[in-house]
PDB file of N, CA and C in Angstrom:
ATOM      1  N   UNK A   1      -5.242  27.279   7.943  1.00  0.00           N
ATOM      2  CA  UNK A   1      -6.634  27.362   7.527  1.00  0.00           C
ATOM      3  C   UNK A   1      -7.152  25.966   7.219  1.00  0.00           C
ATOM      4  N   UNK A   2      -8.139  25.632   7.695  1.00  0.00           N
ATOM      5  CA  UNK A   2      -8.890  23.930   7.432  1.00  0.00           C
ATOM      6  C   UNK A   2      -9.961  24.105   6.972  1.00  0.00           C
ATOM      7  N   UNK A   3      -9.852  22.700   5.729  1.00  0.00           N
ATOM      8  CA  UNK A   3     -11.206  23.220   4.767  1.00  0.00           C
ATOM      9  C   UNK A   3     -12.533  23.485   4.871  1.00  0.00           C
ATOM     10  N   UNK A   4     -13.114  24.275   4.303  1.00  0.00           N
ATOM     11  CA  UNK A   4     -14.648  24.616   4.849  1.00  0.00           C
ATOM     12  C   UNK A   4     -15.190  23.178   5.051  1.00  0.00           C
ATOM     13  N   UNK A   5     -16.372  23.438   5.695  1.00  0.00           N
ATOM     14  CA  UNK A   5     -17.083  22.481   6.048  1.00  0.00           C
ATOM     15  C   UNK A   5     -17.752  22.009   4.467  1.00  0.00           C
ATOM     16  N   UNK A   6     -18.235  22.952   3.489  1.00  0.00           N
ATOM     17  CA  UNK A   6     -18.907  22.502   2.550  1.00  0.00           C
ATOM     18  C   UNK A   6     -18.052  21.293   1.711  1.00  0.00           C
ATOM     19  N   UNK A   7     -16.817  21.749   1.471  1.00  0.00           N
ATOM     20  CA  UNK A   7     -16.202  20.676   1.019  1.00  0.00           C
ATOM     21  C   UNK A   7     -16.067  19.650   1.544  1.00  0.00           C
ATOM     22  N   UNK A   8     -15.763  19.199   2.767  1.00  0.00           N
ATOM     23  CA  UNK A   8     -15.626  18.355   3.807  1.00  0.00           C
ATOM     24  C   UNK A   8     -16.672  17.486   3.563  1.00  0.00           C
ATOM     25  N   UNK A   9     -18.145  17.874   3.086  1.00  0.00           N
ATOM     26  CA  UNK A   9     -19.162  17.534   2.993  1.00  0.00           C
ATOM     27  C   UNK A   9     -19.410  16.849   1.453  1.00  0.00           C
ATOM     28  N   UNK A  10     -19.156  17.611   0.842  1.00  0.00           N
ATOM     29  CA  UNK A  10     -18.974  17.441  -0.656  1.00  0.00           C
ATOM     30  C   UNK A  10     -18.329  15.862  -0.857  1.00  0.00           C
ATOM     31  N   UNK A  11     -16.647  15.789  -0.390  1.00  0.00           N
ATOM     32  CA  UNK A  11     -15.966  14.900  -0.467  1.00  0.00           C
ATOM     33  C   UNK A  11     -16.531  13.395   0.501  1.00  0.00           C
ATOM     34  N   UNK A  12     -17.575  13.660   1.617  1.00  0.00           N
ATOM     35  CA  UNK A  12     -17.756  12.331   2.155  1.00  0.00           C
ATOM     36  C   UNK A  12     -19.117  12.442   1.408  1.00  0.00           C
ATOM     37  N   UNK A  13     -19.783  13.250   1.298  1.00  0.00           N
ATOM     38  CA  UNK A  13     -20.877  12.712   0.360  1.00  0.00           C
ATOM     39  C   UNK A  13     -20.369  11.768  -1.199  1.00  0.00           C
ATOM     40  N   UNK A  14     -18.803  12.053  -1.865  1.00  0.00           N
ATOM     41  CA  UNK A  14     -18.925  12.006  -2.853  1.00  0.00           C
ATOM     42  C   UNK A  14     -18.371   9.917  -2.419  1.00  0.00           C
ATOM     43  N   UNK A  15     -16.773   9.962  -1.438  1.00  0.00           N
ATOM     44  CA  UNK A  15     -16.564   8.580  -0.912  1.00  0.00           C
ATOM     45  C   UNK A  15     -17.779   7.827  -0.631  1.00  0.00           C
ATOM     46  N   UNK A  16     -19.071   7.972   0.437  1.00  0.00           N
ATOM     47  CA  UNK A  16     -20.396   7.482  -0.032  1.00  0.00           C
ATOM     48  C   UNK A  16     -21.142   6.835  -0.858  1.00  0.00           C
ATOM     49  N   UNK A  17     -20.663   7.464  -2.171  1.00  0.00           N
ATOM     50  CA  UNK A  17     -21.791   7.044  -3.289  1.00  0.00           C
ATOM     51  C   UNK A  17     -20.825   6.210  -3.709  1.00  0.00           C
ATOM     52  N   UNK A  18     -19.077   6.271  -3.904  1.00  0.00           N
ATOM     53  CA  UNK A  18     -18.514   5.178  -4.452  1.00  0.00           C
ATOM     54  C   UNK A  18     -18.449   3.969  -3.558  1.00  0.00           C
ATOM     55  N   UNK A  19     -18.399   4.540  -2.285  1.00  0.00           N
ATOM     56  CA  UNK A  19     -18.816   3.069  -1.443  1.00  0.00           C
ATOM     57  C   UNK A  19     -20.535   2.283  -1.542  1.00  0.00           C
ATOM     58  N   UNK A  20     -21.390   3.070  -1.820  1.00  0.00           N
ATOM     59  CA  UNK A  20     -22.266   2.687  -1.719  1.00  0.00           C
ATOM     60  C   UNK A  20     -22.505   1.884  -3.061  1.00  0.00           C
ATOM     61  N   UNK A  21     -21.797   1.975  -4.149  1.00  0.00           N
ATOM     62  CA  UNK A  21     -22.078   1.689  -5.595  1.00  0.00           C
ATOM     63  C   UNK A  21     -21.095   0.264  -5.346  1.00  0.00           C
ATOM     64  N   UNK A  22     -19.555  -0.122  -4.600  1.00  0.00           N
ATOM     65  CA  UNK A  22     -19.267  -0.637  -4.659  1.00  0.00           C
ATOM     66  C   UNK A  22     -19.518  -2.089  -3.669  1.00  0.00           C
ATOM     67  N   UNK A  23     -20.246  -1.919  -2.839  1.00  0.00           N
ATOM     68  CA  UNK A  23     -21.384  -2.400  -1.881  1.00  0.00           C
ATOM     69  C   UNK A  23     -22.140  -3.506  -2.743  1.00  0.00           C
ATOM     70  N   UNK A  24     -22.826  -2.735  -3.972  1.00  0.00           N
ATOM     71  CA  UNK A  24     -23.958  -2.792  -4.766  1.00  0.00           C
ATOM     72  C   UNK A  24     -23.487  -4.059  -5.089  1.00  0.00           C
ATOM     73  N   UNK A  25     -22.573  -3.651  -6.221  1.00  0.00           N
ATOM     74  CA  UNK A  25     -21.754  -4.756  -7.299  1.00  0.00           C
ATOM     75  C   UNK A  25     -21.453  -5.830  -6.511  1.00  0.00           C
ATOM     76  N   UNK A  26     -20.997  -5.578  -4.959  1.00  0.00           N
ATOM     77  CA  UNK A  26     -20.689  -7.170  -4.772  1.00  0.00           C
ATOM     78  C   UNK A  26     -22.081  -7.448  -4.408  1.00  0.00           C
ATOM     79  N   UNK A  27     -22.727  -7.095  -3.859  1.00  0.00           N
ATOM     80  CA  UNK A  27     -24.017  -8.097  -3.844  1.00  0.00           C
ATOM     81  C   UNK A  27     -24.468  -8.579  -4.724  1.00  0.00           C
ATOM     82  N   UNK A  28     -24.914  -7.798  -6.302  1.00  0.00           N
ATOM     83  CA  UNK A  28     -24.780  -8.039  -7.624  1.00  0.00           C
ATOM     84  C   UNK A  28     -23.912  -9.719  -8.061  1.00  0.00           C
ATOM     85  N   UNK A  29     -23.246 -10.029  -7.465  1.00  0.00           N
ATOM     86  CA  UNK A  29     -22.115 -10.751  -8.063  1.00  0.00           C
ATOM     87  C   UNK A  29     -22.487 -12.008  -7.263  1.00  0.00           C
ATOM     88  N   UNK A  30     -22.431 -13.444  -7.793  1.00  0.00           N
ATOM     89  CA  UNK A  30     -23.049 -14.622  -7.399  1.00  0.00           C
ATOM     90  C   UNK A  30     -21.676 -14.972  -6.379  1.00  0.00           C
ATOM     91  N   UNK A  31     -21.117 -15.123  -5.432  1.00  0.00           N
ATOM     92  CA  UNK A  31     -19.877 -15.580  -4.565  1.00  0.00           C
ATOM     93  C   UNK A  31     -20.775 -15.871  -3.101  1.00  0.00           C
ATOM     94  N   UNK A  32     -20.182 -16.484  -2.060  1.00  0.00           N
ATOM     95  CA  UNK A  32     -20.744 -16.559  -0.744  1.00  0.00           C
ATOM     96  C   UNK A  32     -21.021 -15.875  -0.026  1.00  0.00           C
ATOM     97  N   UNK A  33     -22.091 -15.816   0.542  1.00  0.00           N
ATOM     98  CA  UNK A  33     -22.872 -15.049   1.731  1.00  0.00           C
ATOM     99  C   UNK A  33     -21.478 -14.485   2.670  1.00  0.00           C
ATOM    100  N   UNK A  34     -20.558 -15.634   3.106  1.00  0.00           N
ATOM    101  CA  UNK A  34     -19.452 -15.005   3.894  1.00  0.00           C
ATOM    102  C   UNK A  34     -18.676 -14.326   3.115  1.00  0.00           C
ATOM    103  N   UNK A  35     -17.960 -14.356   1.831  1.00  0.00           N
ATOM    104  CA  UNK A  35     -17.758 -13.378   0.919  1.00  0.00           C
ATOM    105  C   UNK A  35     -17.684 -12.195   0.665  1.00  0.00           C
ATOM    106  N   UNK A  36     -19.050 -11.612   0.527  1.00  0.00           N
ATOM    107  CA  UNK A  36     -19.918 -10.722   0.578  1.00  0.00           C
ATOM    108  C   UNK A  36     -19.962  -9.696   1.602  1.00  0.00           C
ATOM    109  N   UNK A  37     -19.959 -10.564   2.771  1.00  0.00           N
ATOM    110  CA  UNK A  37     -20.081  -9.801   4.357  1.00  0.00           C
ATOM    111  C   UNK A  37     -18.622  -9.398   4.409  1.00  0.00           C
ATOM    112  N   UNK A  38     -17.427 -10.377   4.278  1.00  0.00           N
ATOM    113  CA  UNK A  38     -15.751  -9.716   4.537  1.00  0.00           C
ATOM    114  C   UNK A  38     -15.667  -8.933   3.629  1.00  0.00           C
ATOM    115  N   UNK A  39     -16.048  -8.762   1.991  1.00  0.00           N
ATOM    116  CA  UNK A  39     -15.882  -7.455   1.254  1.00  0.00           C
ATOM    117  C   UNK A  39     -17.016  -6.401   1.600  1.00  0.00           C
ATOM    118  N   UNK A  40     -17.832  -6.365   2.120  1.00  0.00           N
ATOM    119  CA  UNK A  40     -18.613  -5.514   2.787  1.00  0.00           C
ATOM    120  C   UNK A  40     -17.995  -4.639   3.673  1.00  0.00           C
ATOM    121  N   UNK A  41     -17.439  -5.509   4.789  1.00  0.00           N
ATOM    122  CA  UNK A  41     -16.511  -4.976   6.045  1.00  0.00           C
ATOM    123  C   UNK A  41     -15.634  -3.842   5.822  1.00  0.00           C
ATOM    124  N   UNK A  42     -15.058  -4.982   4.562  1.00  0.00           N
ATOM    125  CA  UNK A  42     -13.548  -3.964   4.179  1.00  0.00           C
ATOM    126  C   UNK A  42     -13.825  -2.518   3.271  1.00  0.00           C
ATOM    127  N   UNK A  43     -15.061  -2.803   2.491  1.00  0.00           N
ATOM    128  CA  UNK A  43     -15.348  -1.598   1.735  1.00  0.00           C
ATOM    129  C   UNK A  43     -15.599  -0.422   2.792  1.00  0.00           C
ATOM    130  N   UNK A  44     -16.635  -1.340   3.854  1.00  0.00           N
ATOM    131  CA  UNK A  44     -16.291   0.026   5.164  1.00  0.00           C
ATOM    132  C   UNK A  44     -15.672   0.372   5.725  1.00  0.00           C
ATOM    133  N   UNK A  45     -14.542  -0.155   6.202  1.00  0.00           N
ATOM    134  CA  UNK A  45     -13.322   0.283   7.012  1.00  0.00           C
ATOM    135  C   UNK A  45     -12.344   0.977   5.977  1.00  0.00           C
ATOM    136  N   UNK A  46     -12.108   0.632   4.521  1.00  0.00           N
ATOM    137  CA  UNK A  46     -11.185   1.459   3.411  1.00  0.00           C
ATOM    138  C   UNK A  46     -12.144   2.953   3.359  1.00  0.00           C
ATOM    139  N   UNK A  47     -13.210   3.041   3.553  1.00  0.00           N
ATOM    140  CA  UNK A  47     -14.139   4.189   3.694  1.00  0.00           C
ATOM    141  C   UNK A  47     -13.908   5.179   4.124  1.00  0.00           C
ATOM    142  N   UNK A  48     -14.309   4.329   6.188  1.00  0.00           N
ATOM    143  CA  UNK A  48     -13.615   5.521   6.938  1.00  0.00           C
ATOM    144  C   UNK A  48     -11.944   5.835   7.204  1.00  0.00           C
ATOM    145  N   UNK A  49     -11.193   4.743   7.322  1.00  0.00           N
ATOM    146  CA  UNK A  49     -10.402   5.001   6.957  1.00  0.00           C
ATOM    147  C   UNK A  49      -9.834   6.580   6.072  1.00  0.00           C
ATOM    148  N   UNK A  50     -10.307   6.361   4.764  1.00  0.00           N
ATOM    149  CA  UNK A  50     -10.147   6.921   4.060  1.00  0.00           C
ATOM    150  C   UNK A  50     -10.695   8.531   4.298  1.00  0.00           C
ATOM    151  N   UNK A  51     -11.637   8.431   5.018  1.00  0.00           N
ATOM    152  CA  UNK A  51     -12.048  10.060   5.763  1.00  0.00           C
ATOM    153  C   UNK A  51     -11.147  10.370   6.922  1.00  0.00           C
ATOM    154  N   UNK A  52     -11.394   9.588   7.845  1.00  0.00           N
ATOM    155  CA  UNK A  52     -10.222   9.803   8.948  1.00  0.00           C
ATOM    156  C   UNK A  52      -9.113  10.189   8.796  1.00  0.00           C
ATOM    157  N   UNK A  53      -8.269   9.338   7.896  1.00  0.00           N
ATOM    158  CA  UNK A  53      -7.348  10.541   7.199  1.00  0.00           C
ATOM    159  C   UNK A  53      -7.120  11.835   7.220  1.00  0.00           C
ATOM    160  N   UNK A  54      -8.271  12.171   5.612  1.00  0.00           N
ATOM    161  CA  UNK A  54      -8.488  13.392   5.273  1.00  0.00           C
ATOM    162  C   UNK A  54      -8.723  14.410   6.890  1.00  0.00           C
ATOM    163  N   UNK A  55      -9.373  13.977   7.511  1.00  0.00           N
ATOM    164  CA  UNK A  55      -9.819  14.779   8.905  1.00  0.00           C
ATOM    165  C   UNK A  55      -8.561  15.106   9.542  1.00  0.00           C
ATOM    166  N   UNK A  56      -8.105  13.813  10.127  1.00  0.00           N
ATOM    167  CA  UNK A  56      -6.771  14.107  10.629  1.00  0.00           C
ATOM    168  C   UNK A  56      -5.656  15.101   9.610  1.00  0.00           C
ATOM    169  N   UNK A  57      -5.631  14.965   8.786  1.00  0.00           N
ATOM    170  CA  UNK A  57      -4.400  15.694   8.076  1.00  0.00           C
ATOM    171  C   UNK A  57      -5.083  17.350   7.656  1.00  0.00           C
ATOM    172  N   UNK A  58      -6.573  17.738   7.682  1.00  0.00           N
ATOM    173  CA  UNK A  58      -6.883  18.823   7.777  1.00  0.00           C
ATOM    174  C   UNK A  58      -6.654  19.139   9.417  1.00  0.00           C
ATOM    175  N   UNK A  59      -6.750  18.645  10.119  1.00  0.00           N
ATOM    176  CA  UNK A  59      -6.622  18.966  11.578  1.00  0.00           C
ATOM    177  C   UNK A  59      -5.131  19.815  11.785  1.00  0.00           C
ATOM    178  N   UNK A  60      -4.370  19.423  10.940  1.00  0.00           N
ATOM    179  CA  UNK A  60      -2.883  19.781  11.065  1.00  0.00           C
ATOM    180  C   UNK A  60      -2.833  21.142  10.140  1.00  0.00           C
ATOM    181  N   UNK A  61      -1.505  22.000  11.051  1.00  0.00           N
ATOM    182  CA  UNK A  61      -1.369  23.240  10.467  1.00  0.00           C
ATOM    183  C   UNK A  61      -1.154  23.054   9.133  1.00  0.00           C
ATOM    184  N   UNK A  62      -1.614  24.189   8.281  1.00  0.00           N
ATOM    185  CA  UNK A  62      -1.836  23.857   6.550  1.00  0.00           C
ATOM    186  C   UNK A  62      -0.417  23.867   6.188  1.00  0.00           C
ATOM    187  N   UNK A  63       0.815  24.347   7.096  1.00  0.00           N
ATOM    188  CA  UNK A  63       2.111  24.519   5.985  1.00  0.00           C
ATOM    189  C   UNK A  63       2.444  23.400   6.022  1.00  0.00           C
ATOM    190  N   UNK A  64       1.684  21.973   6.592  1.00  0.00           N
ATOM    191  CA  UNK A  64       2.476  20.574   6.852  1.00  0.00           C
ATOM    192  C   UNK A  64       0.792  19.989   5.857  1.00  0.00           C
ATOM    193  N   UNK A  65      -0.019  19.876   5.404  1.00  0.00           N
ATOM    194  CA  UNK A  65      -0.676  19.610   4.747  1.00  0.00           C
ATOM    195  C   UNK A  65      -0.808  19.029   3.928  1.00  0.00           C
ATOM    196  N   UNK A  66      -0.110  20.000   2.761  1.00  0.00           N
ATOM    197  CA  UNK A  66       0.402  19.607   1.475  1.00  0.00           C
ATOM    198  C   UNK A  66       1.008  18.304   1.445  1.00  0.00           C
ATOM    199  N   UNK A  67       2.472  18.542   2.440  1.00  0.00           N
ATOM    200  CA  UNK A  67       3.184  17.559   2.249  1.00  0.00           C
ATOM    201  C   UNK A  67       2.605  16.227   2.509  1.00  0.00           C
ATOM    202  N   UNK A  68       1.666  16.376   3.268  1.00  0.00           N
ATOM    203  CA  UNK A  68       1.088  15.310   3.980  1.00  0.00           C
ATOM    204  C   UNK A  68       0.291  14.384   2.979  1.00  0.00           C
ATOM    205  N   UNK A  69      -0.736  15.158   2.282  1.00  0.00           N
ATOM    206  CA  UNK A  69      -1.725  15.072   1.103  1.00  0.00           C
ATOM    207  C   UNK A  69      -1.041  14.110   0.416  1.00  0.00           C
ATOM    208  N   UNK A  70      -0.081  15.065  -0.702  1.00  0.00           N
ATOM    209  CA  UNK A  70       0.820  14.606  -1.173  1.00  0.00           C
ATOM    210  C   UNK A  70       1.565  13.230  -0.719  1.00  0.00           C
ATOM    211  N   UNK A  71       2.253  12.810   0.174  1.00  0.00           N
ATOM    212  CA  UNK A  71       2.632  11.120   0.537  1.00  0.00           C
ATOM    213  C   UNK A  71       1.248  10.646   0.630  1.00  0.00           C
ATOM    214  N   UNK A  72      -0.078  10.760   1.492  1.00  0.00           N
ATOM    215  CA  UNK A  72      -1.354   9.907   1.417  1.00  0.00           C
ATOM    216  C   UNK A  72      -1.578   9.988  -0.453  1.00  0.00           C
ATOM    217  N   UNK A  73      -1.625  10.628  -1.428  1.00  0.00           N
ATOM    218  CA  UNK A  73      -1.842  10.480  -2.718  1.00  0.00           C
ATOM    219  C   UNK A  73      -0.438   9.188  -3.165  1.00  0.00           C
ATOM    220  N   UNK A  74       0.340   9.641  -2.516  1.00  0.00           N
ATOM    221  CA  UNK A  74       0.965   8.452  -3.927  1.00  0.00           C
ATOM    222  C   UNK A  74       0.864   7.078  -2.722  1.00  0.00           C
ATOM    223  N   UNK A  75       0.421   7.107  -1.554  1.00  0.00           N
ATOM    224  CA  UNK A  75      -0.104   5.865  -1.403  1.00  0.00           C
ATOM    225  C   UNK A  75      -0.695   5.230  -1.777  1.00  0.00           C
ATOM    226  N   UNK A  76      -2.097   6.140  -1.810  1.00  0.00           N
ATOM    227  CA  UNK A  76      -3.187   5.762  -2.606  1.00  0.00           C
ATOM    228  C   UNK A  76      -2.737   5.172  -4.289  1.00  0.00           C
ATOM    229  N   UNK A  77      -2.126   6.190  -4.765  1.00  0.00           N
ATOM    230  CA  UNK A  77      -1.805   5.756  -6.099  1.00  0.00           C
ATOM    231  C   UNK A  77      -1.188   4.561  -6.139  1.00  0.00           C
ATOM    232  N   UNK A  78      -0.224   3.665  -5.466  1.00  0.00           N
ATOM    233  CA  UNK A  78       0.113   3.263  -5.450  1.00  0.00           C
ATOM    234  C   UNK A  78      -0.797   1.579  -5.487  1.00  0.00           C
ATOM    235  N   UNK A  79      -2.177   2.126  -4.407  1.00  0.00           N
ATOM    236  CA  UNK A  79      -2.926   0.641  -4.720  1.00  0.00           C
ATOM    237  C   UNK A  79      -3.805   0.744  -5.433  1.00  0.00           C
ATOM    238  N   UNK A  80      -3.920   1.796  -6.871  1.00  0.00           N
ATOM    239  CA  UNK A  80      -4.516   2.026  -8.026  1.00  0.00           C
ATOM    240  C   UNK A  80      -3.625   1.134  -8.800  1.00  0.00           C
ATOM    241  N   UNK A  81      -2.080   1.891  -8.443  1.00  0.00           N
ATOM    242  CA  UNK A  81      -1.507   1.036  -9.791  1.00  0.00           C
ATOM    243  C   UNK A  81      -1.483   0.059  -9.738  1.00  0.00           C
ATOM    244  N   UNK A  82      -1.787  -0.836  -8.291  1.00  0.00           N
ATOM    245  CA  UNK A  82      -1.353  -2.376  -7.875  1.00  0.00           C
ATOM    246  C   UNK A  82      -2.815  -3.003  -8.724  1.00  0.00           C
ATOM    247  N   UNK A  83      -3.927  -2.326  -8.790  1.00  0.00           N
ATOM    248  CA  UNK A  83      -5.317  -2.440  -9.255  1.00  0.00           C
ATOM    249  C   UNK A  83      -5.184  -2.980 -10.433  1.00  0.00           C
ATOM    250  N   UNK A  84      -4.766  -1.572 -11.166  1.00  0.00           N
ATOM    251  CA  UNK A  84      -4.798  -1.609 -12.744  1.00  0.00           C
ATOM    252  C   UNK A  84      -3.640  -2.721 -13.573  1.00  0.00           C
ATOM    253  N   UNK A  85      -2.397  -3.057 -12.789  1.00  0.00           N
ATOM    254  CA  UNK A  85      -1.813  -4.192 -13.177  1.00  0.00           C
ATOM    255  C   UNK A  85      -2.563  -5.434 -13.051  1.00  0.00           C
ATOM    256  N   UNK A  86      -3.373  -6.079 -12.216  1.00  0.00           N
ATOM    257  CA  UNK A  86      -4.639  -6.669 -11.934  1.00  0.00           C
ATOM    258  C   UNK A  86      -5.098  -6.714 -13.106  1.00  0.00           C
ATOM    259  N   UNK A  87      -5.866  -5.901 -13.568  1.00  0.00           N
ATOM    260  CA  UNK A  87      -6.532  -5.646 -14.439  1.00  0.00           C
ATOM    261  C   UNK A  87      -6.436  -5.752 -15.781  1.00  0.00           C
ATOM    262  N   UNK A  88      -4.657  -5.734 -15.913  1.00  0.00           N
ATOM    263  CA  UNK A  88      -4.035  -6.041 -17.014  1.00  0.00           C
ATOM    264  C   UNK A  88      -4.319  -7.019 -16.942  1.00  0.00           C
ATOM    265  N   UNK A  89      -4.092  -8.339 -16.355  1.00  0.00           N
ATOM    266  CA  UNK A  89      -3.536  -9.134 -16.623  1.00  0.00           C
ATOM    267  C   UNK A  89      -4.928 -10.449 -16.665  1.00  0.00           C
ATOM    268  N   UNK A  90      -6.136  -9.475 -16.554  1.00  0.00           N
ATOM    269  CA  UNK A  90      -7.379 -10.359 -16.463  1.00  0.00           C
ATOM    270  C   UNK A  90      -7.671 -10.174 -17.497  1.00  0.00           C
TER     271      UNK A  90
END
């Protein structure tokens, strides 16, 4: 079973607004015009990326899903925690 469309919708509407907010802030932020444009890039490609994924791994039969979810989450987690040590240490 692959997730309704409403959710599907829900979740890139919701990646959107955090890309679009994180867009914001770097323009917000005094650094170089070229700067700006390579964290621009990358905020879009970590984006779709980040849907493409989700698409692809709903594409797949649901009893392989989970598992799937599950390793993409502690990836992800993984460059949260790399974040928040960052963060410590600023």
């Amino acid at each position: 079973m692959q997730e309704p469309n409403s959710t599907r919708k829900r979740i890139r509407g919701e990646e959107r607004v955090a890309a679009n907010s994180l867009r914001t802030l770097v323009y917000s932020i005094a650094m170089s015009v070229e700067d700006k444009v390579v964290l621009e890039d990358m905020i879009n490609k970590l984006s779709q990326e980040a849907d493409t994924m989700l698409d692809i791994i709903n594409d797949i039969p649901k009893k392989h899903q989970k598992e799937l979810l599950l390793g993409y989450k502690t990836l992800l987690q993984s460059g949260i925690d790399a974040v928040n040590r960052r963060l410590t240490n600023l």
